[in-house]
Protein backbone atom coordinates (compact mmCIF):
# COMPACT_ATOMS: atom_id res chain seq x y z
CA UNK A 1 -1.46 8.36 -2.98
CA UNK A 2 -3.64 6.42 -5.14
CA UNK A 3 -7.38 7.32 -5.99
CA UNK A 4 -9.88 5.39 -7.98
CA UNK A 5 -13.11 6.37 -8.54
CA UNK A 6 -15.36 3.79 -9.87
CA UNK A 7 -18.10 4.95 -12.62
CA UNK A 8 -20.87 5.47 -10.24
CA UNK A 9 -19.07 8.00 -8.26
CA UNK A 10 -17.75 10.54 -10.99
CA UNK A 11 -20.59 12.45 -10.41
CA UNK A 12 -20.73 12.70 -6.74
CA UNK A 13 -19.23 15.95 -5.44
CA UNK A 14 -19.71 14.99 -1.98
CA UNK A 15 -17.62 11.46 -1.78
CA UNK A 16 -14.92 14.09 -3.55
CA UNK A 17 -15.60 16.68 -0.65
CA UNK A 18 -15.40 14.00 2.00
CA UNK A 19 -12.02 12.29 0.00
CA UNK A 20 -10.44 16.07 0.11
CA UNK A 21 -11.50 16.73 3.99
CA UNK A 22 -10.16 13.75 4.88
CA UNK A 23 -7.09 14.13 3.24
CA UNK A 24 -6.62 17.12 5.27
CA UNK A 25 -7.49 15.49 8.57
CA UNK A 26 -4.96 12.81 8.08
CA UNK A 27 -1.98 14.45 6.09
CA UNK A 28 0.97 12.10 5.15
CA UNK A 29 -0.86 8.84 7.80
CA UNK A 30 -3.37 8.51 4.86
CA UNK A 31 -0.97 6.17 2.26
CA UNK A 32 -4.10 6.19 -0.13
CA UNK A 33 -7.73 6.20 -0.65
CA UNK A 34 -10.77 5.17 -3.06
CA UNK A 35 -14.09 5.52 -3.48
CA UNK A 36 -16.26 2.67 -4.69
CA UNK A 37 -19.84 1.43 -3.74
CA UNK A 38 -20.79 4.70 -2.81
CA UNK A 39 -18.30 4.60 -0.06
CA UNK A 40 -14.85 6.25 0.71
CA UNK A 41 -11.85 4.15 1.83
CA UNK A 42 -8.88 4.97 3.05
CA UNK A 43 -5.54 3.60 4.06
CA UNK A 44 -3.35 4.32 6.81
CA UNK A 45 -0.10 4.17 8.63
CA UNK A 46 -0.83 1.98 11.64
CA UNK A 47 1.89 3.72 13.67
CA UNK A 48 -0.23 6.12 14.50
CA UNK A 49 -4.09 5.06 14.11
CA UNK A 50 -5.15 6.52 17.90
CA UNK A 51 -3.90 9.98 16.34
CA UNK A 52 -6.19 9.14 12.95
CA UNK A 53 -9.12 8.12 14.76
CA UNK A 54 -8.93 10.66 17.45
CA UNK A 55 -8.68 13.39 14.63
CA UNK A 56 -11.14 11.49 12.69
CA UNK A 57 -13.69 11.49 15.62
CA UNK A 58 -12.70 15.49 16.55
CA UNK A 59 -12.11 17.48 13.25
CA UNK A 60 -14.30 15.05 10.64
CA UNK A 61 -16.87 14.27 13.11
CA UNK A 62 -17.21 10.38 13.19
CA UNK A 63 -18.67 10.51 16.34
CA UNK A 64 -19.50 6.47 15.66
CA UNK A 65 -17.57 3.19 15.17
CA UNK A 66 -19.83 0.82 13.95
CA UNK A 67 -17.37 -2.04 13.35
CA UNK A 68 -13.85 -3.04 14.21
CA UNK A 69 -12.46 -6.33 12.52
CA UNK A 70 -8.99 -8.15 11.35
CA UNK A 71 -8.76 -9.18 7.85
CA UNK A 72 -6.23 -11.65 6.02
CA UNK A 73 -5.10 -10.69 2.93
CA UNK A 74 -3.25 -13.76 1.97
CA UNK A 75 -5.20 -15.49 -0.66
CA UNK A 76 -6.61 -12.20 -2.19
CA UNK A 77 -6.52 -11.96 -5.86
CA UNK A 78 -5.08 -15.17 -6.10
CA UNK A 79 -8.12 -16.51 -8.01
CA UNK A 80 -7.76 -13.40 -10.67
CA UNK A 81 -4.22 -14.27 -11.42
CA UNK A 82 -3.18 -10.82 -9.20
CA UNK A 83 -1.73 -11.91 -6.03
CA UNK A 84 -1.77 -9.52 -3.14
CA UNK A 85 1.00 -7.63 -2.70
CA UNK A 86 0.36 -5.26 0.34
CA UNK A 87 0.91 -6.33 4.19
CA UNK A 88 -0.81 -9.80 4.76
CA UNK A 89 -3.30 -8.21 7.58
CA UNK A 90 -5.00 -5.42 8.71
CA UNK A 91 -7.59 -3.98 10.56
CA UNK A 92 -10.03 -2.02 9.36
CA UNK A 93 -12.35 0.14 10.90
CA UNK A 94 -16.06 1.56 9.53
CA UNK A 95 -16.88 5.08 10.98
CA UNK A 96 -19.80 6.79 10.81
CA UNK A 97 -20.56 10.45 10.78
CA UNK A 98 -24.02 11.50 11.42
CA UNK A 99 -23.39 15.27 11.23
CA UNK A 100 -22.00 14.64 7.97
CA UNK A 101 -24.17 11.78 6.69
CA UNK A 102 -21.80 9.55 5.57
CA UNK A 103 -19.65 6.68 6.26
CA UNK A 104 -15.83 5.83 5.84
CA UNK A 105 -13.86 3.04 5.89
CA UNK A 106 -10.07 2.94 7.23
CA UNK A 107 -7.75 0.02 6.59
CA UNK A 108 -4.63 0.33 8.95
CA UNK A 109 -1.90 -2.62 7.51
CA UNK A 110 -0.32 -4.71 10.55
CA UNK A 111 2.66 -6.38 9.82
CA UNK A 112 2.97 -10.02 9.98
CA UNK A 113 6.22 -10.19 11.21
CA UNK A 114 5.12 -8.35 14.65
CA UNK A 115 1.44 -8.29 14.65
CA UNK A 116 0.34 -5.56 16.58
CA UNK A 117 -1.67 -2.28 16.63
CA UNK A 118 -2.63 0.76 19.28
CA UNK A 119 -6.18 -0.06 20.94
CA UNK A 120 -8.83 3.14 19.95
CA UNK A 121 -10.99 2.42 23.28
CA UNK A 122 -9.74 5.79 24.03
CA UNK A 123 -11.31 7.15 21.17
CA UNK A 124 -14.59 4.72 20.78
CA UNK A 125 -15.54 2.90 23.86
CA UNK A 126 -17.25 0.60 21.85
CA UNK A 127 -13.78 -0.87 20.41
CA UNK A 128 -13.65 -2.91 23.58
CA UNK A 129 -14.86 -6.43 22.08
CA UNK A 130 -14.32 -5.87 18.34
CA UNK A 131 -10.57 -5.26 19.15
CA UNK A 132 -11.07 -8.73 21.90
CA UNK A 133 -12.70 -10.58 18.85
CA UNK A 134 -9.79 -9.80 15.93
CA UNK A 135 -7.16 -10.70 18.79
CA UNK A 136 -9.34 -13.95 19.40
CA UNK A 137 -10.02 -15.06 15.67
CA UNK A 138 -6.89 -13.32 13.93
CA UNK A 139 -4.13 -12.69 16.72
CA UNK A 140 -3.90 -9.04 16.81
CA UNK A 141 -2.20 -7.49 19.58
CA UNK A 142 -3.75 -4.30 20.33
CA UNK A 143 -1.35 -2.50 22.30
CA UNK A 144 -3.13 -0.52 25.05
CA UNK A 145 -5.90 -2.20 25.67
CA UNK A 146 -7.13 -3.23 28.76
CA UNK A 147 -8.55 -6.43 28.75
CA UNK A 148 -7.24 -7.93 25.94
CA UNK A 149 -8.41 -11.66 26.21
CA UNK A 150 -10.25 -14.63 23.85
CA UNK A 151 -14.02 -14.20 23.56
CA UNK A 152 -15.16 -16.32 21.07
CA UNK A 153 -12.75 -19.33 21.38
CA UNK A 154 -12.17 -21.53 24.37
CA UNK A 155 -9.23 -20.50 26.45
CA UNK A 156 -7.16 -23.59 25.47
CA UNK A 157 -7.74 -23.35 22.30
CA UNK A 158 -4.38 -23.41 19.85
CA UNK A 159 -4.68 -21.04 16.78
CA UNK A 160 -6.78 -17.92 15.43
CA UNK A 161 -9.28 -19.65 13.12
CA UNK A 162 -10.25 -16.43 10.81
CA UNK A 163 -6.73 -17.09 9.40
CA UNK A 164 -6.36 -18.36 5.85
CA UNK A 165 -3.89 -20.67 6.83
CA UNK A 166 -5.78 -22.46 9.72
CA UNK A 167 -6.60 -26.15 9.04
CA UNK A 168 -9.68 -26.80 8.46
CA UNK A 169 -9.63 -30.21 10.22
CA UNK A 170 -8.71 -30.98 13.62
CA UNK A 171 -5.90 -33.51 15.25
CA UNK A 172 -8.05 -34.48 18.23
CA UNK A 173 -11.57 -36.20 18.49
CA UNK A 174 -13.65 -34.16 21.08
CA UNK A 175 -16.92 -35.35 22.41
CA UNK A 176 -18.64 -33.84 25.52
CA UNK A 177 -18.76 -35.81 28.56
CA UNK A 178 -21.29 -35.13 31.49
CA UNK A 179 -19.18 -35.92 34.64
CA UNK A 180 -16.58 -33.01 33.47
């Protein structure tokens, strides 16, 4: 499990406190964690984020899920010379805890080859159209969920734009036409 704390942080017992507490909450799911920008992130399995975030929510008290959204990893580092070499996507999650006062971030890998994840709008209601919006602009399956449809593209539309390897140009000419 890998932890890096960034200069700012040595001094913070209570990032440490949350990093250890956390830790404990999540066992052998949590693959590894940092803390940077005043904030703790973690990594976990995705094969079972419902149990993570259900724990999370119950024993850590992150009552809140502020944000739900995809990420593509593919051209990360590249412009440093260090290529990524972790799972291509993932979805990450920001929690809050107001009992606690603090945030954390969880980054659940999804592999490429079969692109799908448990929904959490067991555990947050709130996951409904974050979860609809990665699907829509990334093509994450969330497994679960119960209407899992586009929301932000048209219903024809061919692709998941957010994805590094979209084109950035179209093959057709559109233009809107008032009889249709």
């Amino acid at each position: 499990m890998g932890f890096v704390i960034t200069n700012r942080e040595i001094d913070n017992p209570s990032l440490q406190q949350l990093a250890e507490r956390v830790g404990s909450i999540t066992g052998d799911a949590m693959t590894a964690h940092h803390i940077a920008n005043g904030e703790l992130s973690i990594t976990v399995n995705q094969a079972n984020i419902k149990e993570i975030c259900l724990a999370l929510r119950d024993q850590g008290g992150f009552e809140q899920l502020s944000d739900l959204c995809g990420m593509d990893y593919s051209h990360y580092g590249a412009e440093g010379g260090t290529a990524w070499a972790g799972e291509r996507y993932a979805v990450v999650y920001h929690l809050i805890s107001y009992q606690h006062n603090c945030r954390l971030r969880v980054r659940a890998p999804v592999a490429e080859s079969f692109m799908t994840i448990d929904s959490v709008i067991d555990v947050w209601a709130g996951a409904d159209w974050f979860e609809r919006e990665a699907f829509d602009l990334f093509g994450i399956i969330f497994n679960g969920h119960p209407d899992l449809r586009r929301i932000l593209t048209d219903y024809g539309f061919i692709g998941h734009p957010f994805r590094k390897d979209f084109p950035l140009s179209g093959q057709v000419e559109m233009r809107y036409d008032e009889e249709q």
